[in-house]
Structures are given as structure tokens and as C-alpha cells.
N, C-alpha and C. Protein backbone atom coordinates (compact mmCIF):
# COMPACT_ATOMS: atom_id res chain seq x y z
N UNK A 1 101.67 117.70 118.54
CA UNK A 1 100.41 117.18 118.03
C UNK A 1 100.66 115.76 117.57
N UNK A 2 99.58 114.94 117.92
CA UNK A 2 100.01 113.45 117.73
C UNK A 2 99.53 113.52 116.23
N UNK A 3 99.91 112.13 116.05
CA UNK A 3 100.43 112.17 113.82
C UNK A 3 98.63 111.76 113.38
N UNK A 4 97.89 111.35 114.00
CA UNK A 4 97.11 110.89 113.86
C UNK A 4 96.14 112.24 113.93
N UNK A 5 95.96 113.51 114.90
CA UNK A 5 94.96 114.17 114.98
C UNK A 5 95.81 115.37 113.93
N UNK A 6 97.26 115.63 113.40
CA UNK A 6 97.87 115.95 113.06
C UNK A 6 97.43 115.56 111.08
N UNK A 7 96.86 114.81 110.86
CA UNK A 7 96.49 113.66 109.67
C UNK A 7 95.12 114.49 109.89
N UNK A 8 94.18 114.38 110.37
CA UNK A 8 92.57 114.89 110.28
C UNK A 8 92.28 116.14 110.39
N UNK A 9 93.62 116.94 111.50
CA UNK A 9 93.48 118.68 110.87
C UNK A 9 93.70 118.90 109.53
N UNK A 10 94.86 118.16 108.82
CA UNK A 10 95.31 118.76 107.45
C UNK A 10 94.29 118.26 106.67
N UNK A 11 93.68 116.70 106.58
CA UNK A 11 92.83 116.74 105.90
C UNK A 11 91.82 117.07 105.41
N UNK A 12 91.13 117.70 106.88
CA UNK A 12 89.87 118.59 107.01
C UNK A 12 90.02 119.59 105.98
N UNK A 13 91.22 120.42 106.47
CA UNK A 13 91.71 121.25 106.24
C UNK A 13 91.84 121.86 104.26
N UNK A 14 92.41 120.21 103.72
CA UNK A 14 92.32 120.15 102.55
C UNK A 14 90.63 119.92 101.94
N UNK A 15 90.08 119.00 102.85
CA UNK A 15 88.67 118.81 102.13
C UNK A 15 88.13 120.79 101.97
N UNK A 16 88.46 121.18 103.09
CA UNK A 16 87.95 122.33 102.99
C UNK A 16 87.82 123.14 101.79
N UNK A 17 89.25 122.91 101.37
CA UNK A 17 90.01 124.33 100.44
C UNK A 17 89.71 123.53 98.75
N UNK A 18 89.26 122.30 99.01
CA UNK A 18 88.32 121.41 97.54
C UNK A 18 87.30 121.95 97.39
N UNK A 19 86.59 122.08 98.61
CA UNK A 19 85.15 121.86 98.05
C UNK A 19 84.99 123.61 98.04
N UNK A 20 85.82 124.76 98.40
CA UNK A 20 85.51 125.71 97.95
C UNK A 20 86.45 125.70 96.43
N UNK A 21 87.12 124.92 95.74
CA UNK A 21 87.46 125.18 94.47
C UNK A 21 87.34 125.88 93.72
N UNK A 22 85.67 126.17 93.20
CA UNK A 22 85.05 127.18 92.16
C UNK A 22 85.18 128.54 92.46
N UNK A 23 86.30 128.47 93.76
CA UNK A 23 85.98 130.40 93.85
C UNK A 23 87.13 130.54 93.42
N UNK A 24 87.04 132.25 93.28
CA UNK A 24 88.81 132.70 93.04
C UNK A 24 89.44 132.60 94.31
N UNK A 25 90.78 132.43 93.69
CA UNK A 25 91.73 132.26 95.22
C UNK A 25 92.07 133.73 96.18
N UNK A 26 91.73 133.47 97.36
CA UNK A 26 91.88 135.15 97.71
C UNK A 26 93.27 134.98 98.65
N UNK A 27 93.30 135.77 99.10
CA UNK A 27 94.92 136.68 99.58
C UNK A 27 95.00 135.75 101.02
N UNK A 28 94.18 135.59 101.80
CA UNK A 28 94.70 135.42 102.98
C UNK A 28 94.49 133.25 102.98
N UNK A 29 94.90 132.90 103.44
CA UNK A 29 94.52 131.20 103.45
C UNK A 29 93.30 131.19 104.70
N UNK A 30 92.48 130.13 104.06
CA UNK A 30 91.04 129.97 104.66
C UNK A 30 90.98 129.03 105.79
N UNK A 31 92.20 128.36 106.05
CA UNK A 31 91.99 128.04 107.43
C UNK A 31 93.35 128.58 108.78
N UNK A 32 93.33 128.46 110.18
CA UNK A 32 93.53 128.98 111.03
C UNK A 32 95.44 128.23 111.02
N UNK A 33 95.56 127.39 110.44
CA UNK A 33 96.85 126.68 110.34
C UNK A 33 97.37 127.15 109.60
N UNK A 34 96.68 127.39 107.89
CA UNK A 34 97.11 127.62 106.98
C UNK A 34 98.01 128.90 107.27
N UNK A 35 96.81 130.22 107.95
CA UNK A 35 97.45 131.49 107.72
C UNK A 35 98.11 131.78 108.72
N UNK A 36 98.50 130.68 109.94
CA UNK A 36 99.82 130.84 110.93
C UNK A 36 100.74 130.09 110.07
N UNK A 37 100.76 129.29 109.06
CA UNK A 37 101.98 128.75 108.39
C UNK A 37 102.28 129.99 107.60
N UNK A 38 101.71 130.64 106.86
CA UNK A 38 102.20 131.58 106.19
C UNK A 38 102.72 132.81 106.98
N UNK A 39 102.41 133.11 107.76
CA UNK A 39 103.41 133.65 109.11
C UNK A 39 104.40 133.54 109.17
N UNK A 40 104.63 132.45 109.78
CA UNK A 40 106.03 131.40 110.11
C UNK A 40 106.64 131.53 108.99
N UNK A 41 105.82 131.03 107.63
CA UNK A 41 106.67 130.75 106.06
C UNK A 41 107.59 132.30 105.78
N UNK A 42 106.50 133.54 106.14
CA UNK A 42 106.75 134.36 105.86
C UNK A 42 107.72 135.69 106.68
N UNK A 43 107.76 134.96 108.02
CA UNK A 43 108.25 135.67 108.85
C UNK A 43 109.51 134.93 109.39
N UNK A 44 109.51 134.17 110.27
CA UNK A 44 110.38 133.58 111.35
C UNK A 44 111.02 132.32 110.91
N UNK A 45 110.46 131.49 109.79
CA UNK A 45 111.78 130.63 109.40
C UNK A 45 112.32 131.63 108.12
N UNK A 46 111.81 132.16 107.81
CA UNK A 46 112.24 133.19 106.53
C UNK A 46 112.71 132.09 105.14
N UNK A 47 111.25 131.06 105.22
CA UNK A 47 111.35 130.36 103.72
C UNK A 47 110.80 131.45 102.49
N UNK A 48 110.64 132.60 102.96
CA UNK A 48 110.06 133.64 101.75
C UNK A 48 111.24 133.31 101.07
N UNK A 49 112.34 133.85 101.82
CA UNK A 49 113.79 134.22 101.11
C UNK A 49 114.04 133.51 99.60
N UNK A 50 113.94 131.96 99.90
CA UNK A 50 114.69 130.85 99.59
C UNK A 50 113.26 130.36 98.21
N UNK A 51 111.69 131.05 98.40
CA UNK A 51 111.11 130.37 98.06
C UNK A 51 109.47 131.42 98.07
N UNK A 52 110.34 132.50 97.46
CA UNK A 52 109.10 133.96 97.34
C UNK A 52 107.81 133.36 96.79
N UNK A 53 107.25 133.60 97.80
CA UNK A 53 105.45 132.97 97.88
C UNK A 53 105.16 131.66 97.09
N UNK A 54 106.41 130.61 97.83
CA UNK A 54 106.01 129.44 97.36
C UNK A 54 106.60 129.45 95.64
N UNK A 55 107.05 130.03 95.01
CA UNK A 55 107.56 129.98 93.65
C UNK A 55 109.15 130.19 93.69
N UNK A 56 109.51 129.63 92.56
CA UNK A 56 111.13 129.46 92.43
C UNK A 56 111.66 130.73 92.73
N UNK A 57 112.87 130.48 93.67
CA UNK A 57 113.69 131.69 93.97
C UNK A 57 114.97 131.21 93.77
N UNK A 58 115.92 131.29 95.19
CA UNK A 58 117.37 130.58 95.26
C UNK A 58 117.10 128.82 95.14
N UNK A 59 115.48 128.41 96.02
CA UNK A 59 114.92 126.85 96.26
C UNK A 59 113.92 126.90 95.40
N UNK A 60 114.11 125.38 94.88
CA UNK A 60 113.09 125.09 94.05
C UNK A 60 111.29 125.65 94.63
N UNK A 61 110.79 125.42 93.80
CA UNK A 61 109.23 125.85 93.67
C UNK A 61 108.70 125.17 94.52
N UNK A 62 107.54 125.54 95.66
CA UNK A 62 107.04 125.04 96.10
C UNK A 62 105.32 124.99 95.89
N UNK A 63 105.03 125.33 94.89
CA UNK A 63 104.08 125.22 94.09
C UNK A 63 104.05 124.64 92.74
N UNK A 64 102.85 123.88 92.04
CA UNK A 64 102.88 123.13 90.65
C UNK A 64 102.85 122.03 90.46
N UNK A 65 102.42 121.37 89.38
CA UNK A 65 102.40 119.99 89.64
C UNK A 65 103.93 119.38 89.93
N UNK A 66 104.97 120.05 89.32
CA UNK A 66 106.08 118.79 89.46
C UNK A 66 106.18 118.87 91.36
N UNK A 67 105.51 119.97 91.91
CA UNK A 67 106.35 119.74 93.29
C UNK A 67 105.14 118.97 93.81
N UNK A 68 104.05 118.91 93.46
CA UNK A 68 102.56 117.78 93.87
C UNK A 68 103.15 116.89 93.30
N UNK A 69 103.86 116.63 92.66
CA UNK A 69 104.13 114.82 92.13
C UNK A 69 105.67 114.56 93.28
N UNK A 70 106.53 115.54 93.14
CA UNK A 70 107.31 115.12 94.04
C UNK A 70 106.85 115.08 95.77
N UNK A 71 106.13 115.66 96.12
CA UNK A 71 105.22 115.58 97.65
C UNK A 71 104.46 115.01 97.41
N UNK A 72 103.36 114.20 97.04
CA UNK A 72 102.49 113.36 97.02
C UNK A 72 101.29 113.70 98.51
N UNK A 73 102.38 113.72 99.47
CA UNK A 73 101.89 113.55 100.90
C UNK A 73 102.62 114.62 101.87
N UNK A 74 101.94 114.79 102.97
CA UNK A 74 102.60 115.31 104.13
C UNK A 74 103.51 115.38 104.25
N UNK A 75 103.97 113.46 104.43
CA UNK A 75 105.29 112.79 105.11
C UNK A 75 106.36 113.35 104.26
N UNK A 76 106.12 113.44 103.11
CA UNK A 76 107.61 113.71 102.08
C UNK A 76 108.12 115.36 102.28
N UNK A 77 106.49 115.95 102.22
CA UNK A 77 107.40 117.62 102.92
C UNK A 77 107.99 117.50 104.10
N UNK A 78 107.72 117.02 105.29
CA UNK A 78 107.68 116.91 106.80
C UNK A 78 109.40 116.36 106.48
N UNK A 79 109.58 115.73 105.61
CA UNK A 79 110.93 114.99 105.45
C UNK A 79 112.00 115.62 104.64
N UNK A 80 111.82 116.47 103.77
CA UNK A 80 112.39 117.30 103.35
C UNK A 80 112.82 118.21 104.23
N UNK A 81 111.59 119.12 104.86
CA UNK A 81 112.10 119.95 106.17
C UNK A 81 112.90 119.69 106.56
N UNK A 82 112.52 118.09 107.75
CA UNK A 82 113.73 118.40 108.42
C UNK A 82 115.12 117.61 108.45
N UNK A 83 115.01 117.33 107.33
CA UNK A 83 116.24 116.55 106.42
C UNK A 83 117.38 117.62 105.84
N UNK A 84 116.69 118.51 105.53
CA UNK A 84 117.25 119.37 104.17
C UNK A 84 117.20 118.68 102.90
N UNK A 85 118.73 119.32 102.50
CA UNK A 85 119.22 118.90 100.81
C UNK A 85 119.04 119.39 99.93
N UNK A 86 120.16 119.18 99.02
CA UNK A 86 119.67 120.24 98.03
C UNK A 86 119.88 121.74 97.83
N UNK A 87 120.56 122.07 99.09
CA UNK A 87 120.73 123.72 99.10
C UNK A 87 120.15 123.79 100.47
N UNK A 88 118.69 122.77 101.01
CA UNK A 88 118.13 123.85 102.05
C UNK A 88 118.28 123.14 103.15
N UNK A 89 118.71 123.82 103.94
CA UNK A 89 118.95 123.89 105.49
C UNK A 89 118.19 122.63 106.01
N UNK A 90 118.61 121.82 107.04
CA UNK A 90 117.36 121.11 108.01
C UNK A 90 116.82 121.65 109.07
N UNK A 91 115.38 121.66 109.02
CA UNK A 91 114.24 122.42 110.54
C UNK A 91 114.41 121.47 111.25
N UNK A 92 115.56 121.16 112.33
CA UNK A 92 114.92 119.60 112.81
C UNK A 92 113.88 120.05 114.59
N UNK A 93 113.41 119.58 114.53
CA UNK A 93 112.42 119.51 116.24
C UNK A 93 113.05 120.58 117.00
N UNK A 94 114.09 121.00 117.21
CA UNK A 94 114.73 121.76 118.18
C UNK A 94 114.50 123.22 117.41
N UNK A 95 114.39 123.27 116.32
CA UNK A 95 114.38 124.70 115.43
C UNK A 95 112.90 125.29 115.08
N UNK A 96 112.36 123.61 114.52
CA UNK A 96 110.85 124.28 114.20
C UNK A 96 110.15 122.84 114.20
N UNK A 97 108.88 123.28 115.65
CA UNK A 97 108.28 122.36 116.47
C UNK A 97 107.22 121.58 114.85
N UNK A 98 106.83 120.64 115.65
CA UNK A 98 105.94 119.82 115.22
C UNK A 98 104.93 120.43 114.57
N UNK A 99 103.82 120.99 115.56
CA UNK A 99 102.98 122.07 115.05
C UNK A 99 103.29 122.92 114.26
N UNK A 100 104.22 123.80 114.66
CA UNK A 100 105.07 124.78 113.13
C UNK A 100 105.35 124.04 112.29
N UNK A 101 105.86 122.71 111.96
CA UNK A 101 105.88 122.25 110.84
C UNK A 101 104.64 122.12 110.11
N UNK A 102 103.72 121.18 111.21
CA UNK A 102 102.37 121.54 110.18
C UNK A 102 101.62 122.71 109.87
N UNK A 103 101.77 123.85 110.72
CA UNK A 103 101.44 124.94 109.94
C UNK A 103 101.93 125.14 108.12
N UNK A 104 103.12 125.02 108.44
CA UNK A 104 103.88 125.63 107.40
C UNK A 104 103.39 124.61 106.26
N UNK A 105 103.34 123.27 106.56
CA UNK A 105 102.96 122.58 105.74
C UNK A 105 101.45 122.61 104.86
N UNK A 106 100.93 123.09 105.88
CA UNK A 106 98.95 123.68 105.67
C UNK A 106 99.06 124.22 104.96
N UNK A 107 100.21 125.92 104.77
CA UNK A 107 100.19 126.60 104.41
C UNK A 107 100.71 126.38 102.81
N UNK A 108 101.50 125.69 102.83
CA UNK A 108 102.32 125.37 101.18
C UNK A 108 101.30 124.24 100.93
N UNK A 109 100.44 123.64 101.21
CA UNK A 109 99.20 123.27 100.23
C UNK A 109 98.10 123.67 100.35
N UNK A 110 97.80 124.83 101.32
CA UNK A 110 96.61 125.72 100.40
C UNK A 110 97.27 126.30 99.25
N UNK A 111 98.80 126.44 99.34
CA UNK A 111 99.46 127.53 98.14
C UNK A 111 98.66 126.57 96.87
N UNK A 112 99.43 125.39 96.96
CA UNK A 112 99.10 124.80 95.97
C UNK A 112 97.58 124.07 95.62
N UNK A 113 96.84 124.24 96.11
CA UNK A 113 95.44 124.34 96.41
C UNK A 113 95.05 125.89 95.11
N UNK A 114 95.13 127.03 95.73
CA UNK A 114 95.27 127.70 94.96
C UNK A 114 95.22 127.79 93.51
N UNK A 115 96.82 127.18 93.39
CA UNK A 115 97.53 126.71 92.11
C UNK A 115 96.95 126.08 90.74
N UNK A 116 96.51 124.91 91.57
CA UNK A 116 95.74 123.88 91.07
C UNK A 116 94.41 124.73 90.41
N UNK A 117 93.78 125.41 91.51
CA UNK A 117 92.22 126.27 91.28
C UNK A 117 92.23 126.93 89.88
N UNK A 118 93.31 127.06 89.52
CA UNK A 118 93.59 128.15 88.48
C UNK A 118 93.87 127.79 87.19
């Protein structure tokens, strides 16, 4: 997915999960990226392990403000991935595609979408 139509799914994506704010947060993620990232999150890269539903496990938290102040953006998760450090492994392109990254990425900010709601 080019970075540019890659930029207007997630954003959509986020305007989406704003402007429903006032509801309670329910179980499954409300868009079609989100709940194939949580798949992936939850199945086949097996970041549950490292990072049980997005909250501190063996890897830091991937929910809360300190991890919204340390991600700011996309680019800084997307770079973490497939960087590593820190303890966690690197996803690089050959392990987990482009698209799976942005799933997964959809998916850890509806988490924190959520988060925030609450």
C-alpha cells in the first residue's frame, strides 16, 4: 500500500473511532483494518505474548498516554516495528508486509482510541 493512501485509510479510520467517542468501547474494533490487526496482533505475530491486549506484559504498554506521547504518529510505531529494541524483536518487510503492519498499527490505536474514551 502506497504511504500516501496508507495515511487516508488510517486517518479515516481514526476520524472514525473520534467521532464515535461518546459510546462505550465495545469488544470487537470498528473498522475492517483495525479487527484484521487484532488478528495478526493476536494470532500470527503473537504480540499478545509480549503485550496482553495492548497492556504491559514482558513489552512495554501499548496503550496510555505515555505510549501516545512516545508514538505521536504512525511513522514512530511503523519504526519501532521494524527496528525493534528494547527487548522486541524487528518485523522487517520480509516477516510482516506493509499492509500487516498497518493493520496492526490500526489496531493498537483503536486500542488506544478506546483508552483515551474512558
Amino acid at each position: 500500500m502506497k504511504p500516501r493512501i496508507l495515511l487516508a485509510t488510517l486517518s479515516f479510520a481514526a476520524l472514525t473511532l473520534v467521532a464515535c467517542g461518546g459510546e462505550a468501547p465495545v469488544a470487537t474494533p470498528g473498522t475492517a483494518a483495525a479487527a484484521e490487526g487484532k488478528r495478526l496482533f493476536e494470532g500470527r505475530f503473537n504480540c499478545q505474548q509480549c503485550h496482553p491486549n495492548g497492556n504491559r506484559g514482558v513489552g512495554r504498554a501499548l496503550v496510555g498516554e505515555e505510549f501516545r506521547q512516545r508514538h505521536p504518529t504512525d511513522a514512530t510505531v511503523v519504526r519501532q516495528v521494524r527496528n525493534g529494541g528494547n527487548g522486541m524483536p524487528a518485523f522487517p518487510p520480509s516477516v510482516m508486509t506493509d499492509d500487516e503492519l498497518a493493520e496492526v498499527v490500526a489496531y493498537v490505536r483503536w486500542l488506544n482510541e478506546q483508552d483515551a474514551a474512558q
